[in-house]
Every structure is written in structure tokens, then in C-alpha cells.
N, C-alpha and C. Protein backbone atom coordinates (compact mmCIF):
# COMPACT_ATOMS: atom_id res chain seq x y z
N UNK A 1 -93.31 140.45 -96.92
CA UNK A 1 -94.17 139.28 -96.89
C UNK A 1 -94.25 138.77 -95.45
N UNK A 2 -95.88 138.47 -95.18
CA UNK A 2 -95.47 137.75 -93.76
C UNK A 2 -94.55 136.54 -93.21
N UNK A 3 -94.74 136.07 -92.32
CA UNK A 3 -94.02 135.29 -92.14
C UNK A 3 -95.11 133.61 -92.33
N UNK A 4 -94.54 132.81 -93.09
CA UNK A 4 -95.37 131.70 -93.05
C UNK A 4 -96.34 130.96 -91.48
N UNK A 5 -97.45 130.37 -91.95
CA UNK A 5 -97.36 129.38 -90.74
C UNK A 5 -97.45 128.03 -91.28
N UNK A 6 -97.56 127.14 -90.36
CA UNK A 6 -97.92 126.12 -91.11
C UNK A 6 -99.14 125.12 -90.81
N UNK A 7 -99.69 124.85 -91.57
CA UNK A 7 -100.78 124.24 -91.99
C UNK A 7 -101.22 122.80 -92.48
N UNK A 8 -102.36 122.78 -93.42
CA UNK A 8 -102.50 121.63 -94.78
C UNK A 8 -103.35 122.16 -95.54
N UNK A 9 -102.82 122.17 -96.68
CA UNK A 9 -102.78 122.66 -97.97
C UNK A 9 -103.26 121.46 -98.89
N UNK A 10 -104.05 121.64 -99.80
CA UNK A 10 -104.46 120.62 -101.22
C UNK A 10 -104.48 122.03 -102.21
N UNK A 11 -103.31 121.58 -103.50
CA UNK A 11 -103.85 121.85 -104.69
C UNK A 11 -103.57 120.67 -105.55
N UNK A 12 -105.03 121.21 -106.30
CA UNK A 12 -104.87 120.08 -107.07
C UNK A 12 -105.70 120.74 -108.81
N UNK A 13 -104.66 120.55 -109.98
CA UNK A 13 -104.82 121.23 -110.75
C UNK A 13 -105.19 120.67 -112.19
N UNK A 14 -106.06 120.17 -113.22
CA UNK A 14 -106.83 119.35 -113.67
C UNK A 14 -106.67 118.28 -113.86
N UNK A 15 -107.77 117.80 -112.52
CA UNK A 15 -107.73 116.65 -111.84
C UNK A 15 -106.19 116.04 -111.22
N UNK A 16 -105.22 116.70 -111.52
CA UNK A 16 -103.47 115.82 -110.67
C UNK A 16 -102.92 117.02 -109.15
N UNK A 17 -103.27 116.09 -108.45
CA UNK A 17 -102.85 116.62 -106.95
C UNK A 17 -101.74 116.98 -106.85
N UNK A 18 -100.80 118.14 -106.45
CA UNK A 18 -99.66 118.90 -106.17
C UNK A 18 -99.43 118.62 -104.45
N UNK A 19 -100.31 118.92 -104.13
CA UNK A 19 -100.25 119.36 -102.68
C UNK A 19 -101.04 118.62 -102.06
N UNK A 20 -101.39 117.97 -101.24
CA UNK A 20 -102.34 117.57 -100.08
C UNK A 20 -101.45 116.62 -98.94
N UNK A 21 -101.84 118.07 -97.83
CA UNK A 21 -101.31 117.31 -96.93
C UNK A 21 -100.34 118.68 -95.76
N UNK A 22 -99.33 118.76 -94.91
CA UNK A 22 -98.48 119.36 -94.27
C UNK A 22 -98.01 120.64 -95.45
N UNK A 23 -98.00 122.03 -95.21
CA UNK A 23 -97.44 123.06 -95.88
C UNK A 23 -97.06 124.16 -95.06
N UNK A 24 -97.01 125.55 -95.65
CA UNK A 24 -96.62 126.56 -95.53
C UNK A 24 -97.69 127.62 -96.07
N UNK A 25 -98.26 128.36 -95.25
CA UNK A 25 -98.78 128.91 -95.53
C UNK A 25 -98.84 130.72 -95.36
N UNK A 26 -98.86 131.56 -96.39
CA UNK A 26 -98.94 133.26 -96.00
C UNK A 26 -100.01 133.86 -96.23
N UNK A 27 -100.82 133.92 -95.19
CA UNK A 27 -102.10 134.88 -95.09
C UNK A 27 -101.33 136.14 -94.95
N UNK A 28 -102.56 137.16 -96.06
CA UNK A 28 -102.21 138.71 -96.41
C UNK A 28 -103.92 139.16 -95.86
N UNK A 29 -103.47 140.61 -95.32
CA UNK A 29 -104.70 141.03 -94.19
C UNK A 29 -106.34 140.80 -95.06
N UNK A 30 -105.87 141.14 -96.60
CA UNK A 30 -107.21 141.00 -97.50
C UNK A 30 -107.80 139.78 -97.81
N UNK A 31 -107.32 138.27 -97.21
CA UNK A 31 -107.47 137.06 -97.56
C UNK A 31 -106.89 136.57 -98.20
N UNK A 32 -106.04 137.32 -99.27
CA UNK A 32 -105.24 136.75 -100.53
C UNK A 32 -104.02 135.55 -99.29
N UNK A 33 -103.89 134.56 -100.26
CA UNK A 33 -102.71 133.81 -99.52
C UNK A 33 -102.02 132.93 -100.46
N UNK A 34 -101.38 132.78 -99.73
CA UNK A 34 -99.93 132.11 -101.09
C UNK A 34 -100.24 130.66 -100.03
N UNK A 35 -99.94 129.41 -100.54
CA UNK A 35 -99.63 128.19 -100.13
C UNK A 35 -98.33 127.11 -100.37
N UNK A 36 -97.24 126.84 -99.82
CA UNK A 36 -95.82 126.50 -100.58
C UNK A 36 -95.66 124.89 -100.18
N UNK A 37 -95.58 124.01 -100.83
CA UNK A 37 -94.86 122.62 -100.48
C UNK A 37 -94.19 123.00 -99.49
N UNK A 38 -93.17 123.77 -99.50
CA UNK A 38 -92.18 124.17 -98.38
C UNK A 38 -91.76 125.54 -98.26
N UNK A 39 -91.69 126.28 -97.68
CA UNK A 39 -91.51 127.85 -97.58
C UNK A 39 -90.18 127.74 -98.01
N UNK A 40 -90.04 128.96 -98.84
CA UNK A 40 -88.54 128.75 -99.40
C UNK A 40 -87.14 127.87 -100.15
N UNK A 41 -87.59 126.73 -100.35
CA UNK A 41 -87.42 125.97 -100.77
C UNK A 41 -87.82 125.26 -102.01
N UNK A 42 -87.27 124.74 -102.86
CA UNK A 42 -88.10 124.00 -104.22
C UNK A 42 -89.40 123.16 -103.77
N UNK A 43 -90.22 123.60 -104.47
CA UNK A 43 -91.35 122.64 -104.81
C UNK A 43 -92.83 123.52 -105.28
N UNK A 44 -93.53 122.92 -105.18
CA UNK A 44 -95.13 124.02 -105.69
C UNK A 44 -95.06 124.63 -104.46
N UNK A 45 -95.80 125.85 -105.51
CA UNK A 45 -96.96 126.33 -104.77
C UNK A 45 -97.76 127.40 -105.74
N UNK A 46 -98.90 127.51 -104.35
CA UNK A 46 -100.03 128.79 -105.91
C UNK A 46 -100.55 129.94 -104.42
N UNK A 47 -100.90 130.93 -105.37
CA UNK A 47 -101.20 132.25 -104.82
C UNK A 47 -103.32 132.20 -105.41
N UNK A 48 -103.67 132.98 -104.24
CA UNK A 48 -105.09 133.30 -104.41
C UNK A 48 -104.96 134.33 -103.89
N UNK A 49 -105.38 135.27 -105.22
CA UNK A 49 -105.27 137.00 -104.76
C UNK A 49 -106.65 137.44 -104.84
N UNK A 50 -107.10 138.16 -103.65
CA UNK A 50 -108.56 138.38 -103.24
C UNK A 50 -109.40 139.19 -104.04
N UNK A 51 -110.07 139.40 -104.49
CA UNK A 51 -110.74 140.65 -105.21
C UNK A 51 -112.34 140.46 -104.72
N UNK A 52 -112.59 141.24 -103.63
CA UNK A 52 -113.99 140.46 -103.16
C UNK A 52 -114.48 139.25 -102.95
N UNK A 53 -115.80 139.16 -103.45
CA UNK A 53 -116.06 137.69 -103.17
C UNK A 53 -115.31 136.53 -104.17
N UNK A 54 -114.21 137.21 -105.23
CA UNK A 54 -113.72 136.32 -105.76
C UNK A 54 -112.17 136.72 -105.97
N UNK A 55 -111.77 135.48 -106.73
CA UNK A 55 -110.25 135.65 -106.88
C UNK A 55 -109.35 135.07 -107.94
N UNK A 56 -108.20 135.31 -108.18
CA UNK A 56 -107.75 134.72 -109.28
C UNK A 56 -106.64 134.03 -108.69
N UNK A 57 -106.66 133.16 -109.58
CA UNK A 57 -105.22 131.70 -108.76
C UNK A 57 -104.15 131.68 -109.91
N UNK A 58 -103.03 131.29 -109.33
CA UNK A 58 -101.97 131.03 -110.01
C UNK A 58 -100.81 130.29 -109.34
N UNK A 59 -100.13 129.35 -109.67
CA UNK A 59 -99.36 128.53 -109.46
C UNK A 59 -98.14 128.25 -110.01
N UNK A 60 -97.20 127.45 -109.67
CA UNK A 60 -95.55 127.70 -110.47
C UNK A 60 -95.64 126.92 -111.62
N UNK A 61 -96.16 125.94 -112.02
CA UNK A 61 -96.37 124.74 -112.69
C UNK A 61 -95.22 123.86 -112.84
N UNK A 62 -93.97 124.13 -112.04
CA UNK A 62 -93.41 122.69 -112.14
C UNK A 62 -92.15 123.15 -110.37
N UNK A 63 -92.10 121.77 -110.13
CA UNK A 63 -91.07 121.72 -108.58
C UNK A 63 -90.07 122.97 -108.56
N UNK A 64 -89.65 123.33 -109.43
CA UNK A 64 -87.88 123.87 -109.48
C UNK A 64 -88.27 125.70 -110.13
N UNK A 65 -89.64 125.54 -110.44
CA UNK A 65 -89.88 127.51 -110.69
C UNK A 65 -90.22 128.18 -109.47
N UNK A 66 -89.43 129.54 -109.80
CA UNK A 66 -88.91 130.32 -107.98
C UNK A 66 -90.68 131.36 -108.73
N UNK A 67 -91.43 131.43 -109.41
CA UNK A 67 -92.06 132.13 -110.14
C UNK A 67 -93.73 131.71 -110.29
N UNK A 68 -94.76 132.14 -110.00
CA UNK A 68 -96.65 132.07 -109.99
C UNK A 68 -96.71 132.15 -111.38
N UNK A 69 -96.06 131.86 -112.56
CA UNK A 69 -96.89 132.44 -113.63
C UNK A 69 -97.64 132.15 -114.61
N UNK A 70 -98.33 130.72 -114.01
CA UNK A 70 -98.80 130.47 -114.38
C UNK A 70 -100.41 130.61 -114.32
N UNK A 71 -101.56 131.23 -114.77
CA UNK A 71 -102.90 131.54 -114.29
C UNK A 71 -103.86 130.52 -114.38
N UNK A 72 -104.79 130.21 -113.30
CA UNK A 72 -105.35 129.57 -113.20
C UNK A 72 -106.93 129.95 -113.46
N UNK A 73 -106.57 131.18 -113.32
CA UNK A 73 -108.28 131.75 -113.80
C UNK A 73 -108.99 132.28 -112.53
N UNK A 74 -109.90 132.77 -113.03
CA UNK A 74 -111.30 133.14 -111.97
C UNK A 74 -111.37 132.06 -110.85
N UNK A 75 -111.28 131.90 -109.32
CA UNK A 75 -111.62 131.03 -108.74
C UNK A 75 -112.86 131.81 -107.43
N UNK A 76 -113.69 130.53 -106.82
CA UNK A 76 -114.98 130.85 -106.06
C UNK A 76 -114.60 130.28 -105.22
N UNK A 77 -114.96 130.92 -103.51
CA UNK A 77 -114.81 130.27 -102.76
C UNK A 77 -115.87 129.08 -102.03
N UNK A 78 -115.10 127.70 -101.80
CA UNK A 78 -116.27 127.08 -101.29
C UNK A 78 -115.56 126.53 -100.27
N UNK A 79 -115.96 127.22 -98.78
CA UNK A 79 -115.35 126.77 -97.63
C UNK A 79 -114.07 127.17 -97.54
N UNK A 80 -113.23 126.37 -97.38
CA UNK A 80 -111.61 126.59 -96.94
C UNK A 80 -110.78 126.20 -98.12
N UNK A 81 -111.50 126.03 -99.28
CA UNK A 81 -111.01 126.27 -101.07
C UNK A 81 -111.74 127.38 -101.81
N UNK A 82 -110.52 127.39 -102.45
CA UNK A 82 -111.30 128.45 -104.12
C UNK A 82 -110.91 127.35 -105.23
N UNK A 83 -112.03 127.70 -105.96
CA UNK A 83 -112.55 126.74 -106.84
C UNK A 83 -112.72 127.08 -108.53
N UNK A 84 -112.54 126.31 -109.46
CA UNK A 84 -112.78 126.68 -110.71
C UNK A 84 -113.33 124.90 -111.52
N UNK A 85 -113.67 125.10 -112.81
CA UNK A 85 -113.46 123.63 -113.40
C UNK A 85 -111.92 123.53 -113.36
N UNK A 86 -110.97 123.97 -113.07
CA UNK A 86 -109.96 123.39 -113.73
C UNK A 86 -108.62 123.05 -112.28
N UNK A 87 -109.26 124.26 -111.41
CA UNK A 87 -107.62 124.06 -110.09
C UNK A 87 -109.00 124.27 -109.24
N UNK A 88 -108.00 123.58 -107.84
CA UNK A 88 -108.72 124.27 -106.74
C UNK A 88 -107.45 123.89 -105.63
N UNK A 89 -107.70 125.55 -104.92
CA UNK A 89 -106.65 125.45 -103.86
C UNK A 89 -107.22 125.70 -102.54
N UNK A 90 -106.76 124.53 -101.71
CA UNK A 90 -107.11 124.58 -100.00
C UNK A 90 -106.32 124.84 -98.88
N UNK A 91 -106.60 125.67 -98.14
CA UNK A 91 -105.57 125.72 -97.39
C UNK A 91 -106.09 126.17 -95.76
N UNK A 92 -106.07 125.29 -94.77
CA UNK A 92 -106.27 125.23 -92.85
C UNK A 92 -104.74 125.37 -92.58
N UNK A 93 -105.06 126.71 -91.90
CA UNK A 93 -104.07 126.98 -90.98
C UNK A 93 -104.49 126.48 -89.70
């Protein structure tokens, strides 16, 4: 895995904000990127794995899971988020 950088990150997952604000971020060469409250450490985070112009999201769903397994579905990109009705994750490095 690369090595994080850090950034600001918003997820926010139907309609209740996780994230917005200072994070951790791992860009992978295909776009896919993971986003963490804190690299290594307890708290959220969610993965957007690339598949062309689209992607699928997934997130830990609670502070204290070391684990993505939760699915968020089909997401679209708009700008510096991917998007669905239900999550959308942002992330500026």
C-alpha cells in the first residue's frame, strides 16, 4: 500500500457526515483511493475502487472496524467526489 498523504476528506453517508475536514489519504496509480480519519489508527474511513468512469464505495461503518465491508454501491464522479443517492466520498490532496 502506498504511503498516505494528507489532505481533506468529506464522507458523508445518508445524509450523517463521518468525515469533513483534515485526513489521510492513499491514491492507487488507477484512481482508486482509500480516505482514513487517521491513517492507522481507529476511526472511519471508505475506499473508492476505480472501474472506469465509475466505481464502487465502501466504508467501515463504525470508529473501532479495522475492515471496508460495508458497500456503498455504484458511485459517479462529480469533481473531487464520487457520488450516489445514498454516500458520497471527497477527497483534495
Amino acid at each position: 500500500m502506498p504511503a498516505p498523504v494528507h489532505g481533506r476528506c468529506s464522507l458523508t453517508i445518508k445524509g450523517i457526515t463521518y468525515l469533513n475536514g483534515a485526513c489521510d489519504i492513499v491514491l492507487a496509480e488507477d484512481g482508486s483511493f482509500d480516505v482514513f480519519e487517521h491513517f492507522g489508527q481507529p476511526g472511519y474511513f471508505a475506499k473508492v475502487i476505480r472501474d472506469g468512469a465509475m466505481a464502487q464505495g465502501y466504508w467501515n461503518g463504525a470508529r473501532d472496524s479495522d475492515h471496508a465491508q460495508d458497500e456503498l454501491g455504484e458511485l459517479t464522479r462529480s469533481g473531487a467526489c464520487w457520488k450516489n443517492a445514498t454516500a458520497k466520498i471527497c477527497a483534495w490532496s
